[in-house]
PDB file of N, CA and C in Angstrom:
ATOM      1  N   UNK A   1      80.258 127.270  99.534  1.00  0.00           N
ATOM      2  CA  UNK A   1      80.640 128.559  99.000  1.00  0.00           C
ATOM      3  C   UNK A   1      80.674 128.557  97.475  1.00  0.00           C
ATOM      4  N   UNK A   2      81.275 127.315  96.713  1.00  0.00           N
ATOM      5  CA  UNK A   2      81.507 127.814  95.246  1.00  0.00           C
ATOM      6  C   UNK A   2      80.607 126.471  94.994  1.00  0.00           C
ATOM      7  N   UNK A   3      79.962 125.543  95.554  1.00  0.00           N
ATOM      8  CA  UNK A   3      78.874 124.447  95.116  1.00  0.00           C
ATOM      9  C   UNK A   3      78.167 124.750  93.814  1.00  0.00           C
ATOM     10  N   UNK A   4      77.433 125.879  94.070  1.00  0.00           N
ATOM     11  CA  UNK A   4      76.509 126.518  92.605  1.00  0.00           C
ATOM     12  C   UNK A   4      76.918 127.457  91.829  1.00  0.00           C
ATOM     13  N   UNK A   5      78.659 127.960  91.781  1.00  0.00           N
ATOM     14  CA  UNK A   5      79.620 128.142  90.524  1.00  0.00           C
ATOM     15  C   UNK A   5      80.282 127.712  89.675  1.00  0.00           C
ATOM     16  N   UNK A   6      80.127 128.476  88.800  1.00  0.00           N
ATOM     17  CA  UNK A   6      80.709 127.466  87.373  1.00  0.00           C
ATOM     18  C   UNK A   6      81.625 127.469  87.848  1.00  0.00           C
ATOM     19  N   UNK A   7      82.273 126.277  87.805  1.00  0.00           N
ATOM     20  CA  UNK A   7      83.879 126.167  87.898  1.00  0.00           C
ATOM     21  C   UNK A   7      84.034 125.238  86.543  1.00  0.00           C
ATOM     22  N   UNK A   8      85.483 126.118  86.067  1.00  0.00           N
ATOM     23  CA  UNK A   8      85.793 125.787  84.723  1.00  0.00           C
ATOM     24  C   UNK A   8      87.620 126.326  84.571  1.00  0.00           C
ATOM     25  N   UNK A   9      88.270 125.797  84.274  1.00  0.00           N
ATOM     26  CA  UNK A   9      89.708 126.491  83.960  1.00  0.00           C
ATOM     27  C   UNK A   9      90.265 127.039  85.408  1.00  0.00           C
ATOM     28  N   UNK A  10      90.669 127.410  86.404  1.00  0.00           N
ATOM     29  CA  UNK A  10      91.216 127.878  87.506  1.00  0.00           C
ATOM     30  C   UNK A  10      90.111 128.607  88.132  1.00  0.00           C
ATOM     31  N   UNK A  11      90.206 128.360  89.562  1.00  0.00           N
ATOM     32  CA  UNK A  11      89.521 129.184  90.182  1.00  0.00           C
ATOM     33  C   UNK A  11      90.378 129.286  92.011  1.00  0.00           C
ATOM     34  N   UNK A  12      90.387 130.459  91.882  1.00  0.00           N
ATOM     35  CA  UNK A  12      91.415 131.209  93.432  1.00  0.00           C
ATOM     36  C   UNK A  12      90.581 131.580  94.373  1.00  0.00           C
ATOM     37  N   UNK A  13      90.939 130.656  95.670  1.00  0.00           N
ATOM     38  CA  UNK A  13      90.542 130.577  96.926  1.00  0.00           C
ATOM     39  C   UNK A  13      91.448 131.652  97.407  1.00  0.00           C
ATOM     40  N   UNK A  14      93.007 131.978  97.634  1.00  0.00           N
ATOM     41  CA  UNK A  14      93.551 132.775  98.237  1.00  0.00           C
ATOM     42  C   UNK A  14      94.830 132.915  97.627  1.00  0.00           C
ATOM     43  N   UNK A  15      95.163 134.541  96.947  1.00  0.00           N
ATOM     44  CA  UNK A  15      96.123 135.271  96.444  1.00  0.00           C
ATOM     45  C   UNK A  15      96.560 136.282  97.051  1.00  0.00           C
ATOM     46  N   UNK A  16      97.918 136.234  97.585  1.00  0.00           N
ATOM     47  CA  UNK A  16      97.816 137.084  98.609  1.00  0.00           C
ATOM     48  C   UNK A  16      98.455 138.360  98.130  1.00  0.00           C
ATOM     49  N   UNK A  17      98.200 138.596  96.412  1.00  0.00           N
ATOM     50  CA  UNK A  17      98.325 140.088  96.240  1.00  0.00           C
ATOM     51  C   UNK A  17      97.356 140.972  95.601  1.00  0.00           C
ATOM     52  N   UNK A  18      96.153 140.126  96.350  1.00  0.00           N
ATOM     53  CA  UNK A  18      94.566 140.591  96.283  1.00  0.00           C
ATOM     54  C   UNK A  18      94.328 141.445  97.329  1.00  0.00           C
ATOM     55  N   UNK A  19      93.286 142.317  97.309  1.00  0.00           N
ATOM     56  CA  UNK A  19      93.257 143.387  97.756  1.00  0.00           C
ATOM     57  C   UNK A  19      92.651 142.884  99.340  1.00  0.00           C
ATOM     58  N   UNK A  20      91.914 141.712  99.551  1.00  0.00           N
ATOM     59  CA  UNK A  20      91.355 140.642 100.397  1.00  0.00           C
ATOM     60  C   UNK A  20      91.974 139.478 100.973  1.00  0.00           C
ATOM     61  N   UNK A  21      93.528 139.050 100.802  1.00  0.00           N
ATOM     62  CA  UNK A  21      93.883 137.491 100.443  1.00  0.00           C
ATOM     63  C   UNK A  21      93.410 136.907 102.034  1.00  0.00           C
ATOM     64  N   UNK A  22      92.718 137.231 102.632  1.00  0.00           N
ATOM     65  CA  UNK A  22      92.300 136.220 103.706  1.00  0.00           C
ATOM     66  C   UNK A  22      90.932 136.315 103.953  1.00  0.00           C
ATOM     67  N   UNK A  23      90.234 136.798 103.323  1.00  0.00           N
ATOM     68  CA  UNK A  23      88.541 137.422 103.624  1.00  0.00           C
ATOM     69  C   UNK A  23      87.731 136.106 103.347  1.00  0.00           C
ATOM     70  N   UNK A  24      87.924 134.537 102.884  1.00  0.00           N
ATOM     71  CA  UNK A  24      87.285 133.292 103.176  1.00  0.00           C
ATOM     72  C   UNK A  24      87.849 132.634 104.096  1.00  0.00           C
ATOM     73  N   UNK A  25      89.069 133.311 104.841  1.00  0.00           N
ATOM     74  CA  UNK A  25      89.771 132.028 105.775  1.00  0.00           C
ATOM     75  C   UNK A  25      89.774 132.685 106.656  1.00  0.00           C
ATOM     76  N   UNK A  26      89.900 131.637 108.022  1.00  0.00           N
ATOM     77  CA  UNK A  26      89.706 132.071 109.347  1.00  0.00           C
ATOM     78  C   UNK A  26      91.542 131.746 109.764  1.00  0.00           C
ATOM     79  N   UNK A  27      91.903 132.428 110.408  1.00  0.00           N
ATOM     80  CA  UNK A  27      93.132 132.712 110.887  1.00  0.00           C
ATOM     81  C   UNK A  27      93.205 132.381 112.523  1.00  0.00           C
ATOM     82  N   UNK A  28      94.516 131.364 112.356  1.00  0.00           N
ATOM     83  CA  UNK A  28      94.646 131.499 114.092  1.00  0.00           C
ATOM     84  C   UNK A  28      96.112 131.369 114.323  1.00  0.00           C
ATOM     85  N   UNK A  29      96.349 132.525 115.284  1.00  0.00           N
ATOM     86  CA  UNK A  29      97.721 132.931 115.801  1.00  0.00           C
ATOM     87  C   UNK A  29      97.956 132.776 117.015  1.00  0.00           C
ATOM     88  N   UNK A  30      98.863 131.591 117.554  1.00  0.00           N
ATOM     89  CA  UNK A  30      99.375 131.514 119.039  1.00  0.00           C
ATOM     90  C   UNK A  30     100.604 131.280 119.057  1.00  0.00           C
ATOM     91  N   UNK A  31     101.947 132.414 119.642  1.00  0.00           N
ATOM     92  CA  UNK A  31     103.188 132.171 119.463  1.00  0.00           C
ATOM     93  C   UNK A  31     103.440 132.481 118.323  1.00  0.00           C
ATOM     94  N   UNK A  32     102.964 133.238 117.329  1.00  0.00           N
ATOM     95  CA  UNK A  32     103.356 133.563 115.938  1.00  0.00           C
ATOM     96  C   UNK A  32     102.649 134.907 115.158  1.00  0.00           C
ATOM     97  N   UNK A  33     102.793 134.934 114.219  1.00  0.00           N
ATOM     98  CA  UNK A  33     101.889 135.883 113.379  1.00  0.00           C
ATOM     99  C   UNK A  33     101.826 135.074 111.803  1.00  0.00           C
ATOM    100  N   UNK A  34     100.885 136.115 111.544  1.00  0.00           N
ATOM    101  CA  UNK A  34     100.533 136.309 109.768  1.00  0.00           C
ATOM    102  C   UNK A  34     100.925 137.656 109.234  1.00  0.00           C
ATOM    103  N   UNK A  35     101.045 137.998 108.399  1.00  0.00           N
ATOM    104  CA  UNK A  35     101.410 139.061 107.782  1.00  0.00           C
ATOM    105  C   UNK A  35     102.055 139.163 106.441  1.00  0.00           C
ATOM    106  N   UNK A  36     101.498 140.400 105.898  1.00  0.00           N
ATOM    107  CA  UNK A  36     101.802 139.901 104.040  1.00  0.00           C
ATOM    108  C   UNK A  36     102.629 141.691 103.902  1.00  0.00           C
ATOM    109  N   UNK A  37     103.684 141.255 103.453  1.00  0.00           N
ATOM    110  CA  UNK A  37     104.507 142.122 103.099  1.00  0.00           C
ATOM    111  C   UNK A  37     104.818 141.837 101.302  1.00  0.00           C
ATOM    112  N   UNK A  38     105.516 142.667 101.045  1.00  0.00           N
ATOM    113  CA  UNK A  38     106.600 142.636  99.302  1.00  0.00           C
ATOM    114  C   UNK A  38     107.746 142.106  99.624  1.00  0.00           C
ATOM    115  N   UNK A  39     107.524 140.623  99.015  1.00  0.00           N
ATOM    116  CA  UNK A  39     108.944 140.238  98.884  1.00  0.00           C
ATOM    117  C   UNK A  39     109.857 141.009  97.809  1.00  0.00           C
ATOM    118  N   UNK A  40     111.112 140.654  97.839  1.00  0.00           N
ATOM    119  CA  UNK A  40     111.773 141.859  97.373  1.00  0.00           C
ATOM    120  C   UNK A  40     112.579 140.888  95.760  1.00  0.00           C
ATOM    121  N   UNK A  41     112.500 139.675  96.523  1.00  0.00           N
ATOM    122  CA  UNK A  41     113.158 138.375  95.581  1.00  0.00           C
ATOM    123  C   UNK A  41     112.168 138.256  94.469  1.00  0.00           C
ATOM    124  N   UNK A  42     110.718 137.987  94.548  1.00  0.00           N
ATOM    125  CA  UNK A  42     110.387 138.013  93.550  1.00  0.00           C
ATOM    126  C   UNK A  42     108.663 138.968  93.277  1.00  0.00           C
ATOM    127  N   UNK A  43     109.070 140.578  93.966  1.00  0.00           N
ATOM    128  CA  UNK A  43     108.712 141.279  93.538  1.00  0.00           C
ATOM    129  C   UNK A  43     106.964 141.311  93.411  1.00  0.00           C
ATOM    130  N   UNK A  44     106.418 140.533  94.510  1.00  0.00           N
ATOM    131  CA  UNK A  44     104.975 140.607  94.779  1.00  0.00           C
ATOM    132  C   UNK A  44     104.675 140.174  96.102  1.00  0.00           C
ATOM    133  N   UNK A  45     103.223 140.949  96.486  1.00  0.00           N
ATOM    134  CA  UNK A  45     102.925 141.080  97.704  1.00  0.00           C
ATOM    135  C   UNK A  45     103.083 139.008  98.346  1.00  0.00           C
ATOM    136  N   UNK A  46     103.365 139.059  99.466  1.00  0.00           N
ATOM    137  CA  UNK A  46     103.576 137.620  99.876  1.00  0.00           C
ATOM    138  C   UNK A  46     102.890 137.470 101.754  1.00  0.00           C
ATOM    139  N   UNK A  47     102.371 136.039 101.569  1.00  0.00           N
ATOM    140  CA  UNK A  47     101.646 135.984 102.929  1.00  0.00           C
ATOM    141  C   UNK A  47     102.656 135.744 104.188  1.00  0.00           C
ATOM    142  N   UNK A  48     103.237 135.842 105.060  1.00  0.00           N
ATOM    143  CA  UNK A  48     104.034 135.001 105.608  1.00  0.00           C
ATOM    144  C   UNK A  48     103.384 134.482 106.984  1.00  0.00           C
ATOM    145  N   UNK A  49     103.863 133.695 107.297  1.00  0.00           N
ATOM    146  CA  UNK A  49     102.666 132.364 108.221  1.00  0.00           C
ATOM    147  C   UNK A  49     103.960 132.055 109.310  1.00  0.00           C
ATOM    148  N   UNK A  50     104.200 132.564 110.738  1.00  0.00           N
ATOM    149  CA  UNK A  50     105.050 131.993 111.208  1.00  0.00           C
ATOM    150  C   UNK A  50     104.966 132.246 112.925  1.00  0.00           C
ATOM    151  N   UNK A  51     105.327 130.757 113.100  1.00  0.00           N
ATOM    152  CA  UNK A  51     105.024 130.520 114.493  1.00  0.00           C
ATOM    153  C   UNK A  51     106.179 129.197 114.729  1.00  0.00           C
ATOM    154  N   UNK A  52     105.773 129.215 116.308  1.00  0.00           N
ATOM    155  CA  UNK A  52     106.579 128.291 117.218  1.00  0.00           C
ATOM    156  C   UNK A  52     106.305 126.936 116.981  1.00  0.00           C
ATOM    157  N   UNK A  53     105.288 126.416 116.630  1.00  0.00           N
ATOM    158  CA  UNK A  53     104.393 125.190 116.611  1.00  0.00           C
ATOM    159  C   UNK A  53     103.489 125.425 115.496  1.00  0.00           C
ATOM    160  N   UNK A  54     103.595 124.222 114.512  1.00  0.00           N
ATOM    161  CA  UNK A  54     102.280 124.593 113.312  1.00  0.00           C
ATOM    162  C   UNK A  54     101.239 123.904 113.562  1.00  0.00           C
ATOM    163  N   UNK A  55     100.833 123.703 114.691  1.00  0.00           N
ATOM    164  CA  UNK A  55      99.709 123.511 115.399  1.00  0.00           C
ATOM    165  C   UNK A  55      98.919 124.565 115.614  1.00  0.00           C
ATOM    166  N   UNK A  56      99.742 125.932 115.615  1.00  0.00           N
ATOM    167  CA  UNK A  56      99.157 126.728 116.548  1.00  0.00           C
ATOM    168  C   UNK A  56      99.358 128.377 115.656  1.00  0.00           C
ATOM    169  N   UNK A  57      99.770 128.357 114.668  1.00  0.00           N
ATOM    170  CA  UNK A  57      99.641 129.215 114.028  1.00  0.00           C
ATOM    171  C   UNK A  57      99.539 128.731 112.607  1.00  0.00           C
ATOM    172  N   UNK A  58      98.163 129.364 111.769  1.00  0.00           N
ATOM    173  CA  UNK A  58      97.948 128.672 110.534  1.00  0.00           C
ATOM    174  C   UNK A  58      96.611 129.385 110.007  1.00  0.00           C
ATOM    175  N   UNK A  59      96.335 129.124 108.688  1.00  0.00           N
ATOM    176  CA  UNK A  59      94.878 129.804 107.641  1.00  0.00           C
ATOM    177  C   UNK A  59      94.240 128.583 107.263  1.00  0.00           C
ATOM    178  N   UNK A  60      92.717 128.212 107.564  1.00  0.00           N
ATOM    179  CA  UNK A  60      91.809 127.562 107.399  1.00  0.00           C
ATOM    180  C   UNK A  60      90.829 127.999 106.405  1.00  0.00           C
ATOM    181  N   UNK A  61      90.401 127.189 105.605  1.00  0.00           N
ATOM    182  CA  UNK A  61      89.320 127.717 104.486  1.00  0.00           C
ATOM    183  C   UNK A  61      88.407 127.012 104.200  1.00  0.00           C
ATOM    184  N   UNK A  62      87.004 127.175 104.627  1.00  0.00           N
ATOM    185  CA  UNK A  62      86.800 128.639 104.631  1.00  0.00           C
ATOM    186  C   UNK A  62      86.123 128.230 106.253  1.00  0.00           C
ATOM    187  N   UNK A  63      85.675 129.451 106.131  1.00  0.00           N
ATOM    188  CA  UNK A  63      86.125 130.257 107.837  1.00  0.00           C
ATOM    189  C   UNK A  63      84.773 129.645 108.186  1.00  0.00           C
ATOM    190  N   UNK A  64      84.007 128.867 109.355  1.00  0.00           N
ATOM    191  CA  UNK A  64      83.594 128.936 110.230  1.00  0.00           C
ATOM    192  C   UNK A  64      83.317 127.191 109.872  1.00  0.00           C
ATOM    193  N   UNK A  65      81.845 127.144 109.968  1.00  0.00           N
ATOM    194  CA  UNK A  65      81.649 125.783 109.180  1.00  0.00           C
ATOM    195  C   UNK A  65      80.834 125.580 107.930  1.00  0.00           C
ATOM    196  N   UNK A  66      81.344 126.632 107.100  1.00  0.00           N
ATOM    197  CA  UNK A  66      80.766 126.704 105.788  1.00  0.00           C
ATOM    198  C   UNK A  66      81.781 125.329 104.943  1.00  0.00           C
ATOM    199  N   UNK A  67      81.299 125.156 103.762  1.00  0.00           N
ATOM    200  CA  UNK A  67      82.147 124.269 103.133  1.00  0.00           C
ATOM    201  C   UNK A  67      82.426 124.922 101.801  1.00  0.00           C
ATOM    202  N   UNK A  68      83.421 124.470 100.928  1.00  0.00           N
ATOM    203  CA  UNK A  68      83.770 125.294  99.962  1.00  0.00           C
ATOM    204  C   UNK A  68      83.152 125.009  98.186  1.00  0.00           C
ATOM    205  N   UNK A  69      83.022 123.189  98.575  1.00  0.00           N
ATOM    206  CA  UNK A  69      82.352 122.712  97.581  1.00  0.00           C
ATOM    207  C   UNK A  69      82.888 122.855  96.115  1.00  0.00           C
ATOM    208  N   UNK A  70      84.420 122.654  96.435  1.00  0.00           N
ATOM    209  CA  UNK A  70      84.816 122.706  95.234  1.00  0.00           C
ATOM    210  C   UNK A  70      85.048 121.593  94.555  1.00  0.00           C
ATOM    211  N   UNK A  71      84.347 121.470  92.941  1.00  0.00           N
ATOM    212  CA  UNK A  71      84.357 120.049  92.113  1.00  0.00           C
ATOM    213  C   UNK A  71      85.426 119.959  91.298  1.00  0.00           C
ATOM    214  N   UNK A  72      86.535 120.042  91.336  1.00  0.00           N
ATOM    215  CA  UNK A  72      87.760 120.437  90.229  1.00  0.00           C
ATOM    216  C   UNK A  72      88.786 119.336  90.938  1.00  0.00           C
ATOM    217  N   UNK A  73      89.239 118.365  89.362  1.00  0.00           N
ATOM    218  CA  UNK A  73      89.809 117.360  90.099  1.00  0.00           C
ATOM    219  C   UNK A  73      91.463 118.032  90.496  1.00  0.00           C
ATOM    220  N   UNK A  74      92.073 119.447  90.534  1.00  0.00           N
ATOM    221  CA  UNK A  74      93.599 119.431  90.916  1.00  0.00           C
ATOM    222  C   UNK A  74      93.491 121.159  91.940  1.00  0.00           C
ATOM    223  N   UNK A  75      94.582 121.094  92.751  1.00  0.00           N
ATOM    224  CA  UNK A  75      94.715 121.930  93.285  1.00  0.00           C
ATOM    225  C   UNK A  75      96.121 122.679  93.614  1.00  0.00           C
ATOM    226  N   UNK A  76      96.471 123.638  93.082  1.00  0.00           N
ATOM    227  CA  UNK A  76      97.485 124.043  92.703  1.00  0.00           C
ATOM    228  C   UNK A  76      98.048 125.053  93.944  1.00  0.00           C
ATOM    229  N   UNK A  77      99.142 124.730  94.126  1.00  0.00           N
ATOM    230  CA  UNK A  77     100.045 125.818  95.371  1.00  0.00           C
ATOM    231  C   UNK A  77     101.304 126.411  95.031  1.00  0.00           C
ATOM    232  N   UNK A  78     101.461 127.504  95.651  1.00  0.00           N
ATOM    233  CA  UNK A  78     102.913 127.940  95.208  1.00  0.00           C
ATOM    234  C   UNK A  78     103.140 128.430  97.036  1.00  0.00           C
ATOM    235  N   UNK A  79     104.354 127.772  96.831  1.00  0.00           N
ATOM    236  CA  UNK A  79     105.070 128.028  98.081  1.00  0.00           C
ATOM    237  C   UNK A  79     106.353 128.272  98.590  1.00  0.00           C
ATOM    238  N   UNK A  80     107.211 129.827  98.686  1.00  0.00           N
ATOM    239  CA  UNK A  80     108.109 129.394  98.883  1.00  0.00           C
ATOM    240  C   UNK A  80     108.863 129.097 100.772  1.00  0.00           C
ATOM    241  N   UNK A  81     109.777 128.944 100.955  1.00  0.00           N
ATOM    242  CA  UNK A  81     110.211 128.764 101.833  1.00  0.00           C
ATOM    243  C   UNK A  81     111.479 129.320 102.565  1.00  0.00           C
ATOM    244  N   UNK A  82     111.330 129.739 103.336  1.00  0.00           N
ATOM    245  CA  UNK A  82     112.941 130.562 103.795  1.00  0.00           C
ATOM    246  C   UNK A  82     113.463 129.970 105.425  1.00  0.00           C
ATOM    247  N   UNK A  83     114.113 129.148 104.952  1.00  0.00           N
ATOM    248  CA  UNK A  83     115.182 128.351 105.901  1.00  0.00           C
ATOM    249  C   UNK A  83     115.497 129.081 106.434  1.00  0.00           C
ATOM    250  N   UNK A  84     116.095 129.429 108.150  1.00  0.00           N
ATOM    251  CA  UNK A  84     116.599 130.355 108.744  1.00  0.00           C
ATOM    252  C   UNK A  84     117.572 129.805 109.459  1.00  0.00           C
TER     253      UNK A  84
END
């Protein structure tokens, strides 16, 4: 997918207060959902990923058996978490 793009300074696989944030990843839901609402804490759209087993509900990238081909030696995440 990004093999023959410049990659230089950051480059975003999935933001989930893009108008798309899942349109390279394939999604699979058993016992759970996905769904991106406004968090209210810190005021931007947010993915939420939740199931019984994280075996069985989760976002793969990229979606089928394409590869992503990214050459950039770091990969950056933001994640938060809500204990219940």
């Amino acid at each position: 997918m990004y093999r023959t793009a410049y990659q230089r300074g950051m480059l975003t696989v999935f933001f989930s207060g893009g108008s798309k944030p899942l349109e390279i990843w394939d999604t699979q839901t058993k016992d759970g959902y996905i769904k991106r609402f406004l968090d209210q804490e810190i005021k931007t759209m947010v993915m939420e990923i939740r199931g019984t087993n994280i075996s069985t509900t989760y976002i793969i990238c990229p979606k089928g058996n394409q590869v992503l081909g990214i050459h950039m030696p770091f990969l950056m995440d933001g994640i938060k978490f809500n204990l219940i």
